[in-house]
Protein backbone atom coordinates (compact mmCIF):
# COMPACT_ATOMS: atom_id res chain seq x y z
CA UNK A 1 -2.92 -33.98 0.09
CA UNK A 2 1.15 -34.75 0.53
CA UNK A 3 2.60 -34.15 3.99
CA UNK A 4 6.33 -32.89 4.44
CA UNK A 5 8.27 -32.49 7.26
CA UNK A 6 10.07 -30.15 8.56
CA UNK A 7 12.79 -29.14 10.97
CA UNK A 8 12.48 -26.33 13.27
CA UNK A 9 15.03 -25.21 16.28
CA UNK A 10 14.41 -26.03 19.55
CA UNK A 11 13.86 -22.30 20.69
CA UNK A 12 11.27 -21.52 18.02
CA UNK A 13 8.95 -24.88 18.33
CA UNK A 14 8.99 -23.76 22.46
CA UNK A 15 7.46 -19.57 21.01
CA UNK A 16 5.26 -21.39 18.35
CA UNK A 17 4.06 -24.23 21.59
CA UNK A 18 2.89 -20.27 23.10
CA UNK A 19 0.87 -19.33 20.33
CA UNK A 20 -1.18 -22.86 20.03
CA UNK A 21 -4.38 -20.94 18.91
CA UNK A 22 -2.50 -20.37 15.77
CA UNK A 23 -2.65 -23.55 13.22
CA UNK A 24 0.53 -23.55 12.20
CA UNK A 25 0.46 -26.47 9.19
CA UNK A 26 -2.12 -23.81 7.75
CA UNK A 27 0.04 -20.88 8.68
CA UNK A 28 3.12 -22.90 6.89
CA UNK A 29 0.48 -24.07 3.45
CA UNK A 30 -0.43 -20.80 3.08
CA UNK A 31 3.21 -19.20 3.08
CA UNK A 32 4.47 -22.02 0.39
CA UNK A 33 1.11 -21.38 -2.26
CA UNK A 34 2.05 -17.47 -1.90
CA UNK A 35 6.09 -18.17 -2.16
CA UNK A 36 4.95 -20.71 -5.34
CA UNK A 37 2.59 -17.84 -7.10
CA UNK A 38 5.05 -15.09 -6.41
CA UNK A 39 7.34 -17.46 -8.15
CA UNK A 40 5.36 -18.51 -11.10
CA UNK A 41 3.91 -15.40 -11.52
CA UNK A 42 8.06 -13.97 -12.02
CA UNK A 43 8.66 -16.44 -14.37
CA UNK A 44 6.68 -14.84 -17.21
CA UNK A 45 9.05 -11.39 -17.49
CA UNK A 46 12.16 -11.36 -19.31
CA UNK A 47 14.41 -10.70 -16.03
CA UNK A 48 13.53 -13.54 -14.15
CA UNK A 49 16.77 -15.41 -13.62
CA UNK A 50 17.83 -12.15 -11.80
CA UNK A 51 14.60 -11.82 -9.86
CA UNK A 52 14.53 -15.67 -8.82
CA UNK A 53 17.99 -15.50 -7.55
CA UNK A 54 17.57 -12.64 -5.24
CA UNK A 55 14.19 -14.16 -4.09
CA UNK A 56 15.85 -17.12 -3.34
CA UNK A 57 18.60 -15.70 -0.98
CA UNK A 58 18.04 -16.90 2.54
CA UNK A 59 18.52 -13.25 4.10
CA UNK A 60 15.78 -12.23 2.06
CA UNK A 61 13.38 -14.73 2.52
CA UNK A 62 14.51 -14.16 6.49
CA UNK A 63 13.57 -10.52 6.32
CA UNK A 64 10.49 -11.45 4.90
CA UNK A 65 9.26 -13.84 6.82
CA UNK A 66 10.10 -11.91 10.02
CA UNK A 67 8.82 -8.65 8.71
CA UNK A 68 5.71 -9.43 7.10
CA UNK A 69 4.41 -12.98 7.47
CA UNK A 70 4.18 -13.20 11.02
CA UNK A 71 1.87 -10.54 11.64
CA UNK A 72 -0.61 -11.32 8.63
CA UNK A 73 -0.75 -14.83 9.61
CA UNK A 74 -1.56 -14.27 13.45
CA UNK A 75 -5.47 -14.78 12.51
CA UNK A 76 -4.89 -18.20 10.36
C-alpha cells in the first residue's frame, strides 16, 4: 500500500482531533476508491469530458463532501 500526505487547516484537524473514534485514513481511502469508480465508471458514455469537468469543480466536490460524505462515513 502507497501512503500520501495531505494538508488539512488548522481548524478542521482540531473538529476531526474530537471525533478520534472515527479512522480517518479509512474515512479518506474510502472517499478516493468511490471518487476513482464514479470517475471511471463516467468515462465509458459519450459526454464525459462535460461530466468530468463539472465533477471536478471544487464547489462541487465541496458540496459533496459536506452534504453527503460526512454523515455516511461517521461509522468507518
Amino acid at each position: 500500500m502507497t501512503n500520501i500526505t495531505l494538508s488539512i487547516e488548522d481548524e478542521v484537524y482540531k473538529k476531526m482531533r474530537k471525533h478520534s473514534e472515527i479512522k480517518w485514513s479509512e474515512f479518506v481511502r474510502k472517499a478516493i476508491k468511490k471518487r476513482i469508480e464514479g470517475l471511471e465508471s463516467l468515462e465509458k458514455r459519450p459526454d464525459q469530458e462535460t461530466i468530468l469537468t463539472m465533477l471536478a469543480s471544487e464547489d462541487v466536490l465541496k458540496k459533496e463532501w459536506e452534504n453527503e460524505a460526512d454523515e455516511r462515513w461517521n461509522e468507518v
